[in-house]
N, C-alpha and C. Protein backbone atom coordinates (compact mmCIF):
# COMPACT_ATOMS: atom_id res chain seq x y z
N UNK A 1 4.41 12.33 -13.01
CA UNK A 1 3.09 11.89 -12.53
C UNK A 1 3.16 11.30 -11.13
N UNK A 2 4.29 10.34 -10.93
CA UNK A 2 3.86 9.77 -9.48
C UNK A 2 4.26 11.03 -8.67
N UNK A 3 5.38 12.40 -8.79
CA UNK A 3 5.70 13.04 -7.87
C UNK A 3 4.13 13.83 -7.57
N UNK A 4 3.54 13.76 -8.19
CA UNK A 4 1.99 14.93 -8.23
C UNK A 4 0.87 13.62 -7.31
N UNK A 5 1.17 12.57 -7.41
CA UNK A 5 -0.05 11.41 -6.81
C UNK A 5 0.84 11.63 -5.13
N UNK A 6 2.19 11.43 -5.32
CA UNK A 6 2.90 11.20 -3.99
C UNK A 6 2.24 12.66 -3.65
N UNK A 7 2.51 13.34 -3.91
CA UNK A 7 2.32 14.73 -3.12
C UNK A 7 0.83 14.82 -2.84
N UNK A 8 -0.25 14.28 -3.48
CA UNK A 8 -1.45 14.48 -3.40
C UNK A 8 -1.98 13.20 -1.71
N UNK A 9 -1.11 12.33 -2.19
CA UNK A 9 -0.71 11.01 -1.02
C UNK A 9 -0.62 11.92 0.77
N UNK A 10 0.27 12.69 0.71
CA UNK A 10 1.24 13.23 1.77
C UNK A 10 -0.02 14.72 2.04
N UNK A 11 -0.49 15.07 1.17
CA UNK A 11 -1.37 15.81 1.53
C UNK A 11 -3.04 15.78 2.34
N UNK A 12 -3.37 14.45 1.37
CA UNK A 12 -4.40 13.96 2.38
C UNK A 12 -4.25 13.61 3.38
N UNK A 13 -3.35 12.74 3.71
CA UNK A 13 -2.85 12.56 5.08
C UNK A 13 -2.62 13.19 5.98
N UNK A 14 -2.19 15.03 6.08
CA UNK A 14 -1.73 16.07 6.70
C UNK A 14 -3.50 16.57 6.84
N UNK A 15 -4.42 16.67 6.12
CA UNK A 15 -5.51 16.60 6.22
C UNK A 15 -6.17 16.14 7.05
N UNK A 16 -6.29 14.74 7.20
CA UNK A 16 -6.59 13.83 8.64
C UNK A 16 -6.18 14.42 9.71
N UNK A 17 -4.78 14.93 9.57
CA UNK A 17 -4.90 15.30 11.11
C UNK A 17 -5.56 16.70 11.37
N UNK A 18 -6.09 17.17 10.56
CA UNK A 18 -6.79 18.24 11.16
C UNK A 18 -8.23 18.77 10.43
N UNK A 19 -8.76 17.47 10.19
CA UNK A 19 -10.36 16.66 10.35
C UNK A 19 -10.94 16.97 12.08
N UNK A 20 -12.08 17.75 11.85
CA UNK A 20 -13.20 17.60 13.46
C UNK A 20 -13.92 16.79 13.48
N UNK A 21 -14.40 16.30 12.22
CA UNK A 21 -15.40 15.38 11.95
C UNK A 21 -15.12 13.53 11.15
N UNK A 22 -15.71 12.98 11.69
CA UNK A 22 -15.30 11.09 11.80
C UNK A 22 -15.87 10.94 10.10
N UNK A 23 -16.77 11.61 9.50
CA UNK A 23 -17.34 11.17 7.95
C UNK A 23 -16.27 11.84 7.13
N UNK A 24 -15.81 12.80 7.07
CA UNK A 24 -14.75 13.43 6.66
C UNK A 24 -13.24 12.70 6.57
N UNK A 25 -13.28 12.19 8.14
CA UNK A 25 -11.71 11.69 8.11
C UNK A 25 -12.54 10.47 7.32
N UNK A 26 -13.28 9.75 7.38
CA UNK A 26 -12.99 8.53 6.93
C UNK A 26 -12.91 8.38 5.27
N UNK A 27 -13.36 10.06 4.66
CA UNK A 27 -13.10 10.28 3.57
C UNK A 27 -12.12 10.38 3.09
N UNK A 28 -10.91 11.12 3.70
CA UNK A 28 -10.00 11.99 3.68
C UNK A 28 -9.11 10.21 3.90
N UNK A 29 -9.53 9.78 4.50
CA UNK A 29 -8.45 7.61 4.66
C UNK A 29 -8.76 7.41 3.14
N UNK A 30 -10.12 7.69 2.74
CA UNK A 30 -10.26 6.83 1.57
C UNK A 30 -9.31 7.43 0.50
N UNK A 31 -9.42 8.84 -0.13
CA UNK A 31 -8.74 9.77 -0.96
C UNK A 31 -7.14 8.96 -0.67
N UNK A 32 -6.83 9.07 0.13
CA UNK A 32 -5.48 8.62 0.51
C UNK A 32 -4.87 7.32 0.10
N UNK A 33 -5.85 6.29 0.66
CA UNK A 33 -6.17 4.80 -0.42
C UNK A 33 -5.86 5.05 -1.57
N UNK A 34 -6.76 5.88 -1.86
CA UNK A 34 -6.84 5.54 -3.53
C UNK A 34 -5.58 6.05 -4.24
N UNK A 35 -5.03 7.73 -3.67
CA UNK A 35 -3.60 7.90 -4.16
C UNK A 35 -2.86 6.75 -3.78
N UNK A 36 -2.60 5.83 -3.00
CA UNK A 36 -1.20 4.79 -2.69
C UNK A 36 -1.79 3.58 -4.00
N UNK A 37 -2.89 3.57 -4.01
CA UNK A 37 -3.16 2.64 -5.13
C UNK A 37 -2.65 3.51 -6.08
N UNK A 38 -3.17 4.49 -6.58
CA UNK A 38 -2.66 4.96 -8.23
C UNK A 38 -1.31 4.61 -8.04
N UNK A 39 -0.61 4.84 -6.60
CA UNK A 39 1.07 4.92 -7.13
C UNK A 39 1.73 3.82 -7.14
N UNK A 40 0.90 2.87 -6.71
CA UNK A 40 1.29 1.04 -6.48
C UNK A 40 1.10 0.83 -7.98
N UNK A 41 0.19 1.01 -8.89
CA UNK A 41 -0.40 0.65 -9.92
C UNK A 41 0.83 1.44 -10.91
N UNK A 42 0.94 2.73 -10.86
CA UNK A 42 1.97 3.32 -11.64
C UNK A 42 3.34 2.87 -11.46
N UNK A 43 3.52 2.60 -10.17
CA UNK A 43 5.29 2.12 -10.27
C UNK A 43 5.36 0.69 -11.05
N UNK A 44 4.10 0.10 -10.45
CA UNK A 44 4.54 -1.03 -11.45
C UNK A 44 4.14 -1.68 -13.05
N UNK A 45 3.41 -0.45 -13.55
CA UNK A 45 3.52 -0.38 -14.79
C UNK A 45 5.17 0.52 -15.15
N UNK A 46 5.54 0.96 -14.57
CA UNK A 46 6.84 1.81 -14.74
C UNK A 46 7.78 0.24 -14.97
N UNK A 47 7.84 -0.46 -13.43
CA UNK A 47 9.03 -1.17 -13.65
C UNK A 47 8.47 -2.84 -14.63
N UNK A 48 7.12 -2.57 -14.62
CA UNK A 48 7.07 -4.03 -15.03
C UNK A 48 6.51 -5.05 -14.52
N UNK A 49 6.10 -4.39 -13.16
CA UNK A 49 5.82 -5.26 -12.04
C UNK A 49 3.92 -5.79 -11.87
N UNK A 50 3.63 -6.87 -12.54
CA UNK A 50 2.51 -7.16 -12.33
C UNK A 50 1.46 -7.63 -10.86
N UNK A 51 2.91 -8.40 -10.17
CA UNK A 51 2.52 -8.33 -8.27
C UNK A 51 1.98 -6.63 -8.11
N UNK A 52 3.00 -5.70 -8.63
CA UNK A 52 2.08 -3.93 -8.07
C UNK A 52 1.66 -4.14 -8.22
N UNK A 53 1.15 -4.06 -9.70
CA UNK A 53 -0.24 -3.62 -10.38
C UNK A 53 -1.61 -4.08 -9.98
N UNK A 54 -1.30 -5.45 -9.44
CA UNK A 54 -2.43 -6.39 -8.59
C UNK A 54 -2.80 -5.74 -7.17
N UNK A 55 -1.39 -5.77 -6.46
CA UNK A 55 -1.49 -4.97 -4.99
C UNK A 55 -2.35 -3.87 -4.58
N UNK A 56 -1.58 -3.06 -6.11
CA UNK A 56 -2.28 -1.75 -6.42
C UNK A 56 -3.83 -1.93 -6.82
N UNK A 57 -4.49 -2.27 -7.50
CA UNK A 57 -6.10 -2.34 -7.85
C UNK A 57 -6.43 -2.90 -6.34
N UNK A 58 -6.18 -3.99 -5.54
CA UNK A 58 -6.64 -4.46 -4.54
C UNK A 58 -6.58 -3.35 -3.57
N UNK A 59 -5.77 -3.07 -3.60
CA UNK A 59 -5.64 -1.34 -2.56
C UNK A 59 -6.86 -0.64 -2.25
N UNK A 60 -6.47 -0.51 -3.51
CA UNK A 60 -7.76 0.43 -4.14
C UNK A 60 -9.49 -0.29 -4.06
N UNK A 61 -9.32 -1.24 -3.89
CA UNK A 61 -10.44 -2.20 -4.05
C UNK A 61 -11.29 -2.62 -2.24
N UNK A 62 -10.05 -2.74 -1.62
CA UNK A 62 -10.31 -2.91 -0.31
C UNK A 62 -10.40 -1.94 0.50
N UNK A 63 -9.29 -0.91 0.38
CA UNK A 63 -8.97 0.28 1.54
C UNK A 63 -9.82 1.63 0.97
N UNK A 64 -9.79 1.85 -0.08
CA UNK A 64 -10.89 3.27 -0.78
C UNK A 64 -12.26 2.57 -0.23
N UNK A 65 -12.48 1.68 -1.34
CA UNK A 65 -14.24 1.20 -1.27
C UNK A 65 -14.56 0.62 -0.11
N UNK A 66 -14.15 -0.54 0.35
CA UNK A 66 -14.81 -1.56 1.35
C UNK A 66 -14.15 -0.83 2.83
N UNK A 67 -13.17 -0.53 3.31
CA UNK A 67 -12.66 -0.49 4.54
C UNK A 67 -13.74 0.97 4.72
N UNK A 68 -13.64 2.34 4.23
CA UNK A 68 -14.40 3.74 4.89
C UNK A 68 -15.80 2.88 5.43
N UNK A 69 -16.21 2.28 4.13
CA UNK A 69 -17.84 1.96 3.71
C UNK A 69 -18.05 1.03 4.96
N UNK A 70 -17.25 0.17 5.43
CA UNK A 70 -17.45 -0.54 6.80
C UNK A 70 -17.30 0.13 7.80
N UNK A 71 -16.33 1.14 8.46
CA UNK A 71 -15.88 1.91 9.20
C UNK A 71 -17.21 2.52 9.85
N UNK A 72 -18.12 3.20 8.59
CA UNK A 72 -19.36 4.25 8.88
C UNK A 72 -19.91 3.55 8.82
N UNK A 73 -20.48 2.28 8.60
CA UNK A 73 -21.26 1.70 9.37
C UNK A 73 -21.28 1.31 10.55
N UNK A 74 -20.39 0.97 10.63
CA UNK A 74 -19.90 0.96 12.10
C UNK A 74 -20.12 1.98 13.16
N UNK A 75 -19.73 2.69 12.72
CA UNK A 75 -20.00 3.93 13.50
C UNK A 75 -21.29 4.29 13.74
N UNK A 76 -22.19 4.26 12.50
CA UNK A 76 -23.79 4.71 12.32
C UNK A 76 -24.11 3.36 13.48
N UNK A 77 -23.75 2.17 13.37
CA UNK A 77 -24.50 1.00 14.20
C UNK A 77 -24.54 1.46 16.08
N UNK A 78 -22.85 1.68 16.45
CA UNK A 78 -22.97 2.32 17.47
C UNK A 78 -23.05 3.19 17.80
N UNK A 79 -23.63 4.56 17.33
CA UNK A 79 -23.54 5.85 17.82
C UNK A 79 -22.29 6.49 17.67
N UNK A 80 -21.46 6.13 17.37
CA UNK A 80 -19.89 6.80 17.70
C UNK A 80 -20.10 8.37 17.32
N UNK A 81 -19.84 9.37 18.18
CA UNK A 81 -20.07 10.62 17.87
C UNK A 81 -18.83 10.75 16.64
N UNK A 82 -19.67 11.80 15.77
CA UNK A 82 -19.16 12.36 14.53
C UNK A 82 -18.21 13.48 14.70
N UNK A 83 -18.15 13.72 15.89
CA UNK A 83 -16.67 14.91 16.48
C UNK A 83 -15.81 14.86 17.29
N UNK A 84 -14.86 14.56 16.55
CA UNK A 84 -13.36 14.28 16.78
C UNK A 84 -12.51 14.91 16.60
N UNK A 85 -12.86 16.10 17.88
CA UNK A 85 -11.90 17.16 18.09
C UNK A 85 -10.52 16.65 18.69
N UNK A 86 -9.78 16.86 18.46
CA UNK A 86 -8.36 16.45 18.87
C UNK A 86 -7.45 17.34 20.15
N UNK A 87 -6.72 16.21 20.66
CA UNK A 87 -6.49 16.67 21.96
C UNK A 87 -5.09 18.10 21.86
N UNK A 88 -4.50 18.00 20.65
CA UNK A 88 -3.63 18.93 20.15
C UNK A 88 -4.14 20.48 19.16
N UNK A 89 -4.27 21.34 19.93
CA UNK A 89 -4.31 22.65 19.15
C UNK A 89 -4.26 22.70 18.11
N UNK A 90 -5.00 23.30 17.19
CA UNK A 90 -4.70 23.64 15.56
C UNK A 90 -3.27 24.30 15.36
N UNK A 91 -2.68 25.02 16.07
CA UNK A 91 -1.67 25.93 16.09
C UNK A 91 -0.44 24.39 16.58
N UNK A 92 -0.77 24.58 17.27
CA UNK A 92 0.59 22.89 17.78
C UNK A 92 0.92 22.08 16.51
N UNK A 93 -0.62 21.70 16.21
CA UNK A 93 0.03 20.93 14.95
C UNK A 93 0.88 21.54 13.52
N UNK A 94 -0.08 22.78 13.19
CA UNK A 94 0.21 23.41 12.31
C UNK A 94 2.18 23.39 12.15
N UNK A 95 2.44 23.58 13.47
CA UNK A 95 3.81 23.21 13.59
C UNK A 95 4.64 22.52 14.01
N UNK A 96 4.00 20.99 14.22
CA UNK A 96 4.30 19.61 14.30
C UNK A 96 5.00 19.35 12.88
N UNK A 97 3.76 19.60 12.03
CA UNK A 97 3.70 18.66 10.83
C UNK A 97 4.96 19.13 10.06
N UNK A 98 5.47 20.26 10.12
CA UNK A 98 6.48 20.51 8.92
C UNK A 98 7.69 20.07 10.01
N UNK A 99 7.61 20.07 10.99
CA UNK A 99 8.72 19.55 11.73
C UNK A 99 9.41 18.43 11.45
N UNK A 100 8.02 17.79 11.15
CA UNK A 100 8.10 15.90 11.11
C UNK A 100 8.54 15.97 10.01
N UNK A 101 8.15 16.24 8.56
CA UNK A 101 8.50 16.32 7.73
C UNK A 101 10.16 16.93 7.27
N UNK A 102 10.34 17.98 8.10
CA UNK A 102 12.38 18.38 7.60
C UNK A 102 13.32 17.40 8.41
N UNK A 103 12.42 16.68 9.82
CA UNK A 103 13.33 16.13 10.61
C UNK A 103 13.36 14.41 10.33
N UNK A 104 12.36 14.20 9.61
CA UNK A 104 12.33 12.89 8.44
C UNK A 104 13.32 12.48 7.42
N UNK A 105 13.55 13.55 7.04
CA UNK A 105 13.91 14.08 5.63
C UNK A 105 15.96 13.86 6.27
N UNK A 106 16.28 14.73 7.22
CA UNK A 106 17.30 14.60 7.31
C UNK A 106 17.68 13.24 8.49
N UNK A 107 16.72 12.57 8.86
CA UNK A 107 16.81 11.42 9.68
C UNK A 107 17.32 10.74 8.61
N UNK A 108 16.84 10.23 7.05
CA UNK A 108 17.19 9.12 6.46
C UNK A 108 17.52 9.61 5.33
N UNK A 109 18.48 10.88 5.39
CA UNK A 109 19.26 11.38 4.26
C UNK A 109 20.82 10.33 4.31
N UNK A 110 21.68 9.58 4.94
CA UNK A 110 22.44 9.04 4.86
C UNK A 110 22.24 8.23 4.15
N UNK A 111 20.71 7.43 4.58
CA UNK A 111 20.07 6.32 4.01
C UNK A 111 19.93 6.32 2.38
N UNK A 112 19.23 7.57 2.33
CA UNK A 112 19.26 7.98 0.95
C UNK A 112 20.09 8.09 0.00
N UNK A 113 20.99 8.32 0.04
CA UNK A 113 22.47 8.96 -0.48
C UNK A 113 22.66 7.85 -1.08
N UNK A 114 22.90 6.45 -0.36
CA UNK A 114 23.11 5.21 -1.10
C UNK A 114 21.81 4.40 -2.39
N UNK A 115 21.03 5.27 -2.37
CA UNK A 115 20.08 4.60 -3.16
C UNK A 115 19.78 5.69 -4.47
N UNK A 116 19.77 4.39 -5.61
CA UNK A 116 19.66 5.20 -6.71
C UNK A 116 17.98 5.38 -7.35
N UNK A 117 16.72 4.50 -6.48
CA UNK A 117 15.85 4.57 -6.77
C UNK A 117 14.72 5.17 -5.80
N UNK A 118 13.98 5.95 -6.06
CA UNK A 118 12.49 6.42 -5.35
C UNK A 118 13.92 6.72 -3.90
N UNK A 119 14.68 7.65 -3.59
CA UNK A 119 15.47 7.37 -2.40
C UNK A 119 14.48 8.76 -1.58
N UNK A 120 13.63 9.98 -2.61
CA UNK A 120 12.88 10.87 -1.53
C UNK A 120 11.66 10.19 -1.57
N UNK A 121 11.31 8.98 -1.89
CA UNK A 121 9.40 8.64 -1.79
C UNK A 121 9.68 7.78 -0.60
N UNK A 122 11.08 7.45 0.17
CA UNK A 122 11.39 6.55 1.40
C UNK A 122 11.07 7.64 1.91
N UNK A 123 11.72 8.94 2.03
CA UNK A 123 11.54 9.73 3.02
C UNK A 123 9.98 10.23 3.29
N UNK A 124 9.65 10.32 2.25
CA UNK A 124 8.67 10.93 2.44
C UNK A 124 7.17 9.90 3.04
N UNK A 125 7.84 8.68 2.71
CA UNK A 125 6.94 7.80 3.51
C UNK A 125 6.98 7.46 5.05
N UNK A 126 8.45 7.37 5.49
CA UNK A 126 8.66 7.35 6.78
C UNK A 126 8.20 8.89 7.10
N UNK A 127 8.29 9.51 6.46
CA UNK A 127 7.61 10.86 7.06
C UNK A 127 6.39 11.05 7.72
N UNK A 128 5.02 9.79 6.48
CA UNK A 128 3.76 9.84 6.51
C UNK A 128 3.71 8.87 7.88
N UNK A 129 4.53 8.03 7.31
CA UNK A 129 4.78 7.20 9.24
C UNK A 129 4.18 8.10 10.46
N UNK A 130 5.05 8.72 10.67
CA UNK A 130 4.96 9.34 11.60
C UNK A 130 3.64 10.05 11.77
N UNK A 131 3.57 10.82 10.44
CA UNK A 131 2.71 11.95 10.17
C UNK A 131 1.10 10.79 10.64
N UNK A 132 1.07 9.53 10.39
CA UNK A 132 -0.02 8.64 11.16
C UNK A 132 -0.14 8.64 12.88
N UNK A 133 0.93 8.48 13.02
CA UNK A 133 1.21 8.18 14.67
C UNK A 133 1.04 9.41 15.14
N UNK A 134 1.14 10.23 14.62
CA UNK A 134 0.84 11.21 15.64
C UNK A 134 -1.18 11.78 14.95
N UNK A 135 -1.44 11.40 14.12
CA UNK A 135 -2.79 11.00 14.32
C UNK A 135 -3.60 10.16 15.21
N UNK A 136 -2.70 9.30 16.04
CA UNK A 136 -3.44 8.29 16.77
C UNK A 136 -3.07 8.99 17.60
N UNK A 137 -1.99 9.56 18.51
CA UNK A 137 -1.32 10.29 19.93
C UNK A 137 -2.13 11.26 20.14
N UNK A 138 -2.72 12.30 18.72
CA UNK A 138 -3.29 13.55 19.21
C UNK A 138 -5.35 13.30 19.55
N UNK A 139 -6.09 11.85 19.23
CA UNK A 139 -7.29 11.95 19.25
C UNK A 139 -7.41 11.11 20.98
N UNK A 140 -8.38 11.15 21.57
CA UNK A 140 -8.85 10.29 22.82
C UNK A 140 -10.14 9.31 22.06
N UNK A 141 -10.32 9.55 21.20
CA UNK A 141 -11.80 8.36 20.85
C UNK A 141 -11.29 7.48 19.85
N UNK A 142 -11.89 6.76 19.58
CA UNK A 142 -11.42 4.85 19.13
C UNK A 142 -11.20 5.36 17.78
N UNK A 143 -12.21 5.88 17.23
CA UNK A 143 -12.38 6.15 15.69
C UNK A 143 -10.85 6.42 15.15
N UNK A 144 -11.02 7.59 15.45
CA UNK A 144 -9.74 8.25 14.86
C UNK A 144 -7.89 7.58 15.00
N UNK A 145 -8.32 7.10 16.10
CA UNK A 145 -6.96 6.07 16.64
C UNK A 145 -6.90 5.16 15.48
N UNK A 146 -8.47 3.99 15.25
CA UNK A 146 -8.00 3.01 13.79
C UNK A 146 -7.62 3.76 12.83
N UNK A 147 -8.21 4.89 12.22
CA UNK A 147 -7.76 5.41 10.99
C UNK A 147 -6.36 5.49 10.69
N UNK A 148 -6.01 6.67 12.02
CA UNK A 148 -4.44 6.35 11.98
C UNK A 148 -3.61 5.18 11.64
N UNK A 149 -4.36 3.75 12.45
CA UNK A 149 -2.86 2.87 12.32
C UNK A 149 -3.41 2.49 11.06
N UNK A 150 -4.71 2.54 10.06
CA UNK A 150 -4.97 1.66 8.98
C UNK A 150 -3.85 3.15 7.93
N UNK A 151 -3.80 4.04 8.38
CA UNK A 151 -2.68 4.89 7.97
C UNK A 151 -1.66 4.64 7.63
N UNK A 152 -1.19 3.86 9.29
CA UNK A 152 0.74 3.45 9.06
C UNK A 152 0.39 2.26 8.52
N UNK A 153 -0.65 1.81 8.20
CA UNK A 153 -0.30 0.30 7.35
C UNK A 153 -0.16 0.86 5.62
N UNK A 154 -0.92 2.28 5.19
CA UNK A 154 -0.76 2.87 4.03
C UNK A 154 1.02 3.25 4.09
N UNK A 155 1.18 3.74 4.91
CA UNK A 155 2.66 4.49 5.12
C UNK A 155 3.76 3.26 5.02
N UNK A 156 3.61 1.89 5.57
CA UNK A 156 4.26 0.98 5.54
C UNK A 156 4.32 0.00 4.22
N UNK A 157 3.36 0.23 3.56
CA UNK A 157 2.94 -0.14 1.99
C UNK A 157 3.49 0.54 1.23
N UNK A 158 3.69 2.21 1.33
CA UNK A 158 4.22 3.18 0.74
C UNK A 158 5.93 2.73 0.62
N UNK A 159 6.61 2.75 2.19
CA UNK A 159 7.60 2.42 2.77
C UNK A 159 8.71 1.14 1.33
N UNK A 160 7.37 0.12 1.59
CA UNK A 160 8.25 -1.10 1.02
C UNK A 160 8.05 -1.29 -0.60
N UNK A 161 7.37 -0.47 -1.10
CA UNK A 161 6.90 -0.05 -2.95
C UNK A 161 8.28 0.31 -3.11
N UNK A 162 8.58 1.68 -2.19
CA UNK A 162 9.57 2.49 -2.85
C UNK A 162 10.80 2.26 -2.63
N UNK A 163 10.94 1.71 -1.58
CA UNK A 163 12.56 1.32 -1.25
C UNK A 163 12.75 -0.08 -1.61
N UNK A 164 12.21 -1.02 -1.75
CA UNK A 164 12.58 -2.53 -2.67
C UNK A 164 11.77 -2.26 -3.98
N UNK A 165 11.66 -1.39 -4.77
CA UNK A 165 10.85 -1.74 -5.79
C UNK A 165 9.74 -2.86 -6.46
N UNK A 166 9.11 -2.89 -5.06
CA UNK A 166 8.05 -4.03 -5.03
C UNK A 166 7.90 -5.08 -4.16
N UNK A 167 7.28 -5.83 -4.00
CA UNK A 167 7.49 -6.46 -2.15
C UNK A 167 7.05 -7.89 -3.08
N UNK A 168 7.64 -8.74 -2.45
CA UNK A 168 6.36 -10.19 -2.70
C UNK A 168 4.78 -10.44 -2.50
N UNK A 169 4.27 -10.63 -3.31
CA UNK A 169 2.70 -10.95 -3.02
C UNK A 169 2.27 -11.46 -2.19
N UNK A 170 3.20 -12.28 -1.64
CA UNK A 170 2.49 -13.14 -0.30
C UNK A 170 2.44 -12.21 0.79
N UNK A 171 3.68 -11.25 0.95
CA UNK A 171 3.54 -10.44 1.58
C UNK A 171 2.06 -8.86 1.69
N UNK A 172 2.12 -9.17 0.51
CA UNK A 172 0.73 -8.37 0.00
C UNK A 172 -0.38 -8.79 0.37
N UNK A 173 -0.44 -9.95 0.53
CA UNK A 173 -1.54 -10.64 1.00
C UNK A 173 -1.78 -10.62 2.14
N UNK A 174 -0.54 -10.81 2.82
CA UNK A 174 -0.64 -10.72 4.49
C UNK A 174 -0.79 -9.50 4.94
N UNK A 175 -0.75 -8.69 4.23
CA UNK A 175 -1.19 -7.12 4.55
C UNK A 175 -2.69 -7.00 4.76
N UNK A 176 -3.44 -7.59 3.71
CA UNK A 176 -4.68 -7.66 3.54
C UNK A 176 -5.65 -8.28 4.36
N UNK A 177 -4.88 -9.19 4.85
CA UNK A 177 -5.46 -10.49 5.75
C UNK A 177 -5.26 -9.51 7.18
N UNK A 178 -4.43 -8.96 7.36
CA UNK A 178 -4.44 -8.35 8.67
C UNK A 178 -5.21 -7.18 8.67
N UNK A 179 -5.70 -6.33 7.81
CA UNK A 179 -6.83 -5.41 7.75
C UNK A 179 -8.10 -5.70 7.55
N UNK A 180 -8.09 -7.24 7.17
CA UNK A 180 -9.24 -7.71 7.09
C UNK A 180 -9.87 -8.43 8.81
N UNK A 181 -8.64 -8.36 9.57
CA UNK A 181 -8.80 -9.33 11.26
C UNK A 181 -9.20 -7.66 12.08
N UNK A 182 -8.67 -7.00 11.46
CA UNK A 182 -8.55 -5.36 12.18
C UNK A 182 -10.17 -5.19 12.03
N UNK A 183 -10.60 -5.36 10.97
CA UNK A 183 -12.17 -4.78 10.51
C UNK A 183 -12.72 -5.74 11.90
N UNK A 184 -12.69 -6.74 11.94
CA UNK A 184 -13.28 -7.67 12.99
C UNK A 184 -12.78 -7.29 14.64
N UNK A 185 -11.60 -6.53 14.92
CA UNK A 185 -11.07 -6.15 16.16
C UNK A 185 -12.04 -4.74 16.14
N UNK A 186 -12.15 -3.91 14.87
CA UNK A 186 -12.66 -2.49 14.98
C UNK A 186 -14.04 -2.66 15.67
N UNK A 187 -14.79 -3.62 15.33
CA UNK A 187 -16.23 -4.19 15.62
C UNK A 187 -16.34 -4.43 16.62
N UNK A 188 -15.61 -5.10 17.61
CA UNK A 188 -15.11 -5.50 18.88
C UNK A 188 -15.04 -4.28 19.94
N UNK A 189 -14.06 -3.23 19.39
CA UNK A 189 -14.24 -2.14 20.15
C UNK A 189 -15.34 -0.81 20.20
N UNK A 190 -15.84 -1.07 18.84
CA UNK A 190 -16.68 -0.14 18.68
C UNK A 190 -17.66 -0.47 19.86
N UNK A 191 -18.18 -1.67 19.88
CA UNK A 191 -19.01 -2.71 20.70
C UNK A 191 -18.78 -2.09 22.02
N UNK A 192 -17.60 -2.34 22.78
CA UNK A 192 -17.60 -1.55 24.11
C UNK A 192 -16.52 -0.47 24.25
N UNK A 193 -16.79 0.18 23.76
CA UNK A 193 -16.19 1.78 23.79
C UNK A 193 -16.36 2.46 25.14
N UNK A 194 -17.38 2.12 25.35
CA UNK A 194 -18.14 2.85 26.74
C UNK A 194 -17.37 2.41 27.75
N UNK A 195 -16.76 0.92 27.53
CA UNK A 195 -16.21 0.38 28.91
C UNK A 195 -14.69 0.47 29.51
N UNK A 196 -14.26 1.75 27.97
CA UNK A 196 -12.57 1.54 28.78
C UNK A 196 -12.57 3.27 29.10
């Protein structure tokens, strides 16, 4: 089950980057949310872990529902055009993405080797890493740039589930608290977009 949520995870995400439209991607963030929640929520009914299971519903609670649902308003408040064509070719990426993905894969295969738990859901998260950042490198408009990094904050959540089998809550919290200062920076720029 989690290899079918991870894969469904890694797929929406490859999606985003080749979204034209800002209601879509901010759909395509949410879908994505909600897989890292199912798999926050599943690992730690797996190991036991009631900090996941919390992390996980809040995930799901903040980044699916409340973060898109603010985003498009946002957007609807300032005009932000709804097309977010990207500065990279359909064809470029098309063969970015599996790049990132085999050259991921054997970047932190040493890494791997030593670990007896989740050692391909590391890879495949530092994969989505990337697979974010270069969502923010390939757009020129604001929109699509936050999605991305509220991305690598999914990818960096992903990151520390699977390779410590669970993070501290406080740390969970401070995750939250900083996407919650971001919603207030996003507002900020949406505000003068026009001026950079």
């Amino acid at each position: 089950m989690i290899d079918v949520l991870i894969g469904f995870y890694i797929a929406t995400l490859i999606t985003e980057l080749f979204t034209t439209r800002l209601y879509r991607l901010l759909g395509w963030y949410a879908l994505n949310s909600l897989f890292l929640g199912l798999i926050a929520i599943y690992m730690g009914a797996e190991i036991g872990d009631n900090a996941m299971i919390i992390s996980g519903s809040i995930t799901i609670l903040i980044k699916f529902m409340l973060i898109p649902y603010v985003l498009k308003y946002i957007a609807t408040k300032f005009n932000i055009p709804r097309n977010i064509n990207p500065n990279l070719k359909v064809h470029y990426s098309t063969i970015i993405v599996p790049v990132i993905l085999v050259f991921t894969y054997y970047l932190v295969n040493p890494i791997i080797h030593n670990m007896a738990y989740n050692a391909n859901y590391v890879a495949l998260s530092i994969s989505s890493l990337f697979l974010a950042m270069l969502l923010i490198i390939e757009h020129k408009n604001i929109a699509p740039k936050i999605v991305g990094f509220l991305s690598i904050e999914n990818a960096l959540f992903l990151l520390a589930i699977s390779a410590t089998k669970g993070m501290p809550m406080l740390v969970e919290l401070g995750i939250f608290v900083d996407l919650l200062m971001l919603i207030v920076i996003v507002n900020i720029l949406f505000k003068h977009q026009g001026d950079f």
